[in-house]
C-alpha atoms as a PDB file:
ATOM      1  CA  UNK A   1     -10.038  19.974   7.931  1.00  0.00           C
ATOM      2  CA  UNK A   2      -9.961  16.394   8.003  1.00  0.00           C
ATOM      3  CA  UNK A   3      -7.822  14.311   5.195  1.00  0.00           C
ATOM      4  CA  UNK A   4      -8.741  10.506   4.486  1.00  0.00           C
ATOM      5  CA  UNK A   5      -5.274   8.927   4.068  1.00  0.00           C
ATOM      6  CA  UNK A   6      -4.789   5.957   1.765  1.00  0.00           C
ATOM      7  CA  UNK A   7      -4.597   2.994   4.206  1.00  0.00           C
ATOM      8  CA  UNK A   8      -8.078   5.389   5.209  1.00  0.00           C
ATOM      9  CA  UNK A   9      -6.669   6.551   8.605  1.00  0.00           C
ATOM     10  CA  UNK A  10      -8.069  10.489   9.320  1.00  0.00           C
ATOM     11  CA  UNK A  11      -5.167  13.406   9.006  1.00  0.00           C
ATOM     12  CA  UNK A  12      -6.964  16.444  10.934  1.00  0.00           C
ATOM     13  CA  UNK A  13      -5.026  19.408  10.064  1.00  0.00           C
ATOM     14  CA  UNK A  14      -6.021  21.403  13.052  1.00  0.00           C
ATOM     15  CA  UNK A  15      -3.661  18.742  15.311  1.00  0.00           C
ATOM     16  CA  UNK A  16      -0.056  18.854  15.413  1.00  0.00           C
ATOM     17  CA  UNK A  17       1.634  15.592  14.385  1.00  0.00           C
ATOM     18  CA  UNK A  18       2.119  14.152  17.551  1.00  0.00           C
ATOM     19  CA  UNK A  19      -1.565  14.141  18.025  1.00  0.00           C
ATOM     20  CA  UNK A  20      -2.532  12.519  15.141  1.00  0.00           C
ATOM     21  CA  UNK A  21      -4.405   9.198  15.443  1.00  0.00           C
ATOM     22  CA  UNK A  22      -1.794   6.094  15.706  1.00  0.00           C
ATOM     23  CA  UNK A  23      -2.937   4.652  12.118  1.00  0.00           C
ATOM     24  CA  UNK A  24      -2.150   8.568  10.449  1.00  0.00           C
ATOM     25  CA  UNK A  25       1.477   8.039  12.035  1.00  0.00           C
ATOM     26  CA  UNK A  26       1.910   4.922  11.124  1.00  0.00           C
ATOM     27  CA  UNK A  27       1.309   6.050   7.618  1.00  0.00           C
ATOM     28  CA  UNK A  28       3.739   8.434   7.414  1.00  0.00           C
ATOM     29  CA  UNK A  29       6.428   6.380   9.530  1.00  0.00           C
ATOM     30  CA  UNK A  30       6.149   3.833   6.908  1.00  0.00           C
ATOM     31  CA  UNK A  31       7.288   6.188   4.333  1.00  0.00           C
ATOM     32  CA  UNK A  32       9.580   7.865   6.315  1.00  0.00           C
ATOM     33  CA  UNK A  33      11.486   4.659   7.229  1.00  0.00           C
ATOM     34  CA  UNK A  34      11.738   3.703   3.936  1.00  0.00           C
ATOM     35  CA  UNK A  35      13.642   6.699   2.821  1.00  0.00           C
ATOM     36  CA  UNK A  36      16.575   8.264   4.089  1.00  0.00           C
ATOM     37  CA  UNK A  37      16.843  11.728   5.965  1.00  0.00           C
ATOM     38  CA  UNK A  38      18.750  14.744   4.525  1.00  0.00           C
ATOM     39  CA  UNK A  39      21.635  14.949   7.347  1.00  0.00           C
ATOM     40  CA  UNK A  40      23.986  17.962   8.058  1.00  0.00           C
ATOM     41  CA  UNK A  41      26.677  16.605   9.951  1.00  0.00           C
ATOM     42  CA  UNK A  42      29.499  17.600  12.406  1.00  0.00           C
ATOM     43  CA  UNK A  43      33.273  17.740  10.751  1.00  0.00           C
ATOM     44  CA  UNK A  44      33.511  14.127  12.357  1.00  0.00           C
ATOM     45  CA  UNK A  45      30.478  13.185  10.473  1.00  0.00           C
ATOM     46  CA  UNK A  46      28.250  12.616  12.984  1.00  0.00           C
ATOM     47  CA  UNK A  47      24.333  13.765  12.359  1.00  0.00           C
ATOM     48  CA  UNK A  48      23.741  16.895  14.141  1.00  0.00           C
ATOM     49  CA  UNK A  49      20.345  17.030  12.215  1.00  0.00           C
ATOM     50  CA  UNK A  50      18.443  14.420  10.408  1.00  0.00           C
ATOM     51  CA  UNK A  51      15.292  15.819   7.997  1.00  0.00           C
ATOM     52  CA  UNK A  52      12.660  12.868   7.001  1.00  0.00           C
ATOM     53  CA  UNK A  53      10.107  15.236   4.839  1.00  0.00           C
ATOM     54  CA  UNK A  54       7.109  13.021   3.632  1.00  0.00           C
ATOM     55  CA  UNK A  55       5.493  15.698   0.685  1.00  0.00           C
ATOM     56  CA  UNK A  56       1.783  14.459   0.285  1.00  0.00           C
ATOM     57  CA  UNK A  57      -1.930  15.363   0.395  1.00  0.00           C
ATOM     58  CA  UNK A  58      -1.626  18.858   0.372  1.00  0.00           C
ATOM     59  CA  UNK A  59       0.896  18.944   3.281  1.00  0.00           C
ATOM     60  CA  UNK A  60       4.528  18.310   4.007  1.00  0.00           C
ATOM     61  CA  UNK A  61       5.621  15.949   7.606  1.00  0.00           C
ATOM     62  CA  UNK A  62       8.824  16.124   8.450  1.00  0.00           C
ATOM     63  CA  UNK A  63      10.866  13.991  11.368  1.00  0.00           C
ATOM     64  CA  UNK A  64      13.437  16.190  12.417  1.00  0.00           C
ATOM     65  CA  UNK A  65      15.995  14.637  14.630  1.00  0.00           C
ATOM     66  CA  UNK A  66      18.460  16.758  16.190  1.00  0.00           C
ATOM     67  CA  UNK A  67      21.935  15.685  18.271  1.00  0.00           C
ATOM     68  CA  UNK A  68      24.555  17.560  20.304  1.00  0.00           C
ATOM     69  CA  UNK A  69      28.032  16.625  20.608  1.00  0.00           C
ATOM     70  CA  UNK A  70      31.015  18.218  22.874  1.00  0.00           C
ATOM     71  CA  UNK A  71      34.862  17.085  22.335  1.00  0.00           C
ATOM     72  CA  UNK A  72      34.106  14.352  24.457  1.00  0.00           C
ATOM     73  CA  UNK A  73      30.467  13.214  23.733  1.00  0.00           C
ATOM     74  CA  UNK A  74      27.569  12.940  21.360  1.00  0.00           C
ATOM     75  CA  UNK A  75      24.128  13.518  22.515  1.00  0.00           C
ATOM     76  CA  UNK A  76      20.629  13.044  20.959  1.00  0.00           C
ATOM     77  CA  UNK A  77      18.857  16.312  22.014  1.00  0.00           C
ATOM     78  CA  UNK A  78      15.093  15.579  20.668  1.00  0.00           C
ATOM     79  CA  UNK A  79      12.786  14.154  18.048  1.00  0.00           C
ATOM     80  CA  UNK A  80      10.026  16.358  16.878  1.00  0.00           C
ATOM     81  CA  UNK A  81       7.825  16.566  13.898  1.00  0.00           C
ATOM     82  CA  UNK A  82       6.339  19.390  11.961  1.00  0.00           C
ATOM     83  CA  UNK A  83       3.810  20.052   9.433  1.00  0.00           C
ATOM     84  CA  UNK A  84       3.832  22.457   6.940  1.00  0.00           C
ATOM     85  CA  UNK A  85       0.823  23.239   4.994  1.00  0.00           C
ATOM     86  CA  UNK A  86       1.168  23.140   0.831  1.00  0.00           C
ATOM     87  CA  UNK A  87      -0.269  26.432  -1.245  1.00  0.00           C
ATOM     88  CA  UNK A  88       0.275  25.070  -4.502  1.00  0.00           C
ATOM     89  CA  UNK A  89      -3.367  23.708  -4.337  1.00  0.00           C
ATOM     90  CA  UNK A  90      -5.021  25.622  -1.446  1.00  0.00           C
ATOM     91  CA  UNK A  91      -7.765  26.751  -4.165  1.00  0.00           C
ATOM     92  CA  UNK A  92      -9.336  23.504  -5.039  1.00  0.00           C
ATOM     93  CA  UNK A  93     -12.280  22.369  -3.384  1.00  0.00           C
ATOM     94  CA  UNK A  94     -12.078  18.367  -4.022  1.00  0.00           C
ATOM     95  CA  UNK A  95      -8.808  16.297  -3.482  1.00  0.00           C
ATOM     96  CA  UNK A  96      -9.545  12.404  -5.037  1.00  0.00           C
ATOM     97  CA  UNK A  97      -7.018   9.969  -3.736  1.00  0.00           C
ATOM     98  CA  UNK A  98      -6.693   6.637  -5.874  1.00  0.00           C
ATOM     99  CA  UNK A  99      -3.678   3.878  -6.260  1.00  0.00           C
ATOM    100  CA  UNK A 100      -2.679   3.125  -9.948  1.00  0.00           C
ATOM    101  CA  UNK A 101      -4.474   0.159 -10.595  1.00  0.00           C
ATOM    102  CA  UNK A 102      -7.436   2.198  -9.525  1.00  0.00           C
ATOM    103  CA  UNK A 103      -6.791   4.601 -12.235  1.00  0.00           C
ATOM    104  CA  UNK A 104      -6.010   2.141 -14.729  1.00  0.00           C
ATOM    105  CA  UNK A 105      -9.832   0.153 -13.859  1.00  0.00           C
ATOM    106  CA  UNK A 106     -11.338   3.811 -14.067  1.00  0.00           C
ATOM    107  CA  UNK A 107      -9.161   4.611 -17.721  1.00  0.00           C
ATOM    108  CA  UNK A 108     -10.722   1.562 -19.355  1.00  0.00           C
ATOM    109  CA  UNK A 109     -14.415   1.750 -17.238  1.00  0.00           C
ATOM    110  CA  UNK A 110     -15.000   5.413 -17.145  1.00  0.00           C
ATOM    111  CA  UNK A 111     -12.911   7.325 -19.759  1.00  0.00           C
ATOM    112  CA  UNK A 112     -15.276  10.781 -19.635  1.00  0.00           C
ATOM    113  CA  UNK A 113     -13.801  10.719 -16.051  1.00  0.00           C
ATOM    114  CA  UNK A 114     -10.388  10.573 -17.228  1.00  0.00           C
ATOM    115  CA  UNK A 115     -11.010  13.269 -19.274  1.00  0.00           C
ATOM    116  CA  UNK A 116     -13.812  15.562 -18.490  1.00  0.00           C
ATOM    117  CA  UNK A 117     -12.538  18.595 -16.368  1.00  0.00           C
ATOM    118  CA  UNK A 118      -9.168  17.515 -17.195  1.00  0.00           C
ATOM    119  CA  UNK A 119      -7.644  21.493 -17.975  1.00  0.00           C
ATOM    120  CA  UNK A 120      -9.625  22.219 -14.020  1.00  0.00           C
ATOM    121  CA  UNK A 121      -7.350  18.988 -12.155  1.00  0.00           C
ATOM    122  CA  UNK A 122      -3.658  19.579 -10.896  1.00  0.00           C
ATOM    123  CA  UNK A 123      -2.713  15.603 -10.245  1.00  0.00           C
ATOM    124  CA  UNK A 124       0.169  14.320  -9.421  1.00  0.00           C
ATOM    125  CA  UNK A 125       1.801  10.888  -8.410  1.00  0.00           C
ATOM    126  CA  UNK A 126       3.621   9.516  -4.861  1.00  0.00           C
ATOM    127  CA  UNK A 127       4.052   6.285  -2.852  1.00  0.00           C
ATOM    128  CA  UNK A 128       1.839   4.341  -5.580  1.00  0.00           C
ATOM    129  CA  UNK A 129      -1.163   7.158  -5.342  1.00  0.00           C
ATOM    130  CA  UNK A 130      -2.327   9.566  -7.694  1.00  0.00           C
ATOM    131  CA  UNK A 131      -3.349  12.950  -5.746  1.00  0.00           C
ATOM    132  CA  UNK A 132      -5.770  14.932  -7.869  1.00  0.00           C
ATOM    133  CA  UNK A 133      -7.120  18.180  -6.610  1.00  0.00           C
ATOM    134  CA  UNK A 134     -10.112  20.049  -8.249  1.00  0.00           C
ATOM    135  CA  UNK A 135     -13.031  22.755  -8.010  1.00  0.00           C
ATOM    136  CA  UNK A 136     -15.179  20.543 -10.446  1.00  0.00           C
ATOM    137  CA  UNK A 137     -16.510  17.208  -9.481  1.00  0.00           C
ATOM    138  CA  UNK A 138     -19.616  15.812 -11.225  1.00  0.00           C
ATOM    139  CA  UNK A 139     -21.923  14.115  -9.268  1.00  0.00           C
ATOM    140  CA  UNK A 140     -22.465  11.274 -11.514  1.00  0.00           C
ATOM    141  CA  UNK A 141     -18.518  10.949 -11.073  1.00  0.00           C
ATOM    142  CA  UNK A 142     -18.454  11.146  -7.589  1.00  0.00           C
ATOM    143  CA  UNK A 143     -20.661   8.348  -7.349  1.00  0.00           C
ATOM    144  CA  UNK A 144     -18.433   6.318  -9.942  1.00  0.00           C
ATOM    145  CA  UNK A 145     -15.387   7.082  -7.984  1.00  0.00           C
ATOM    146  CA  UNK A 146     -16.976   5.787  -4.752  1.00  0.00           C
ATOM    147  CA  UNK A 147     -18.201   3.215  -5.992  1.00  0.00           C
ATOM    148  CA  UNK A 148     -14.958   1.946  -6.904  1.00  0.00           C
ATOM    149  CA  UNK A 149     -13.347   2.640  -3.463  1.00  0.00           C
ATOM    150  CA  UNK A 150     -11.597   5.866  -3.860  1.00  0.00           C
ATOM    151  CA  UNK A 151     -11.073   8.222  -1.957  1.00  0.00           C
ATOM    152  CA  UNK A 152     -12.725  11.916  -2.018  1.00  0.00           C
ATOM    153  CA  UNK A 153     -11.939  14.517   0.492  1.00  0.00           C
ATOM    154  CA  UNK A 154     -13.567  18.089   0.497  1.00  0.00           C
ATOM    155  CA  UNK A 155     -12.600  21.413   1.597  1.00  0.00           C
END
């Protein structure tokens, strides 16, 4: 399946990070650099492994940098990534991807989106997005929400 991203770079799920198109990367780098890892660390405190986990779209990315040390030296072994696929919404068909002022343009323009099918949408917020994920999605809404630039992705 293939996943429209919010700067609208193409996350296939088949492909393992590494072969993800330069702009998906560079989507999750950017998050990823502007967080810091979960480290365990030696008793000198020095990283033996550093965990960047980037928990969006339906999927979880995680940098995983791991190091090596002796009495005499410390080593960085290998960087690797890895991508875990969510459950939580593996039932819904539709997953609509808009920023906040998005939302807020659609709240005031098109409130029967807001609200129609609202008990049928698990939604929630990260990195300035809203994530919903449904099984209903009107076609008069679908239109609506394209119209206004946002993003649908189907099963």
């Amino acid at each position: 399946m293939e996943i429209i991203l919010p700067n609208n770079a193409i996350f296939d799920t088949e492909k393992q990070f590494d072969n993800q198109t330069q702009e998906c990367q560079a989507y999750f780098f950017d998050i990823m650099n502007a967080s810091e890892p979960t480290t365990i660390e030696d008793s000198f405190k020095r990283p033996l492994k550093q965990t960047w986990n980037v928990d969006s779209i339906g999927f979880e990315v995680s940098r995983i940098t791991e190091y090596s040390h002796d009495s005499d030296s410390w080593n960085f072994d290998k960087q690797y990534h890895e991508t875990i696929r969510k459950e939580w919404h593996e039932d819904k068909i539709y997953q609509i991807i808009m920023s906040d002022s998005q939302y807020t343009i659609i709240s005031k323009e098109n409130i029967d989106f807001v609200y129609s099918e609202a008990k049928k949408r698990e939604s929630y917020l990260e990195n300035g997005y809203i994530y919903q994920y449904t099984d209903i999605l009107l076609d008069e809404h679908r239109i609506y929400l394209e119209s206004k630039g946002i993003i649908i992705n189907t099963k």
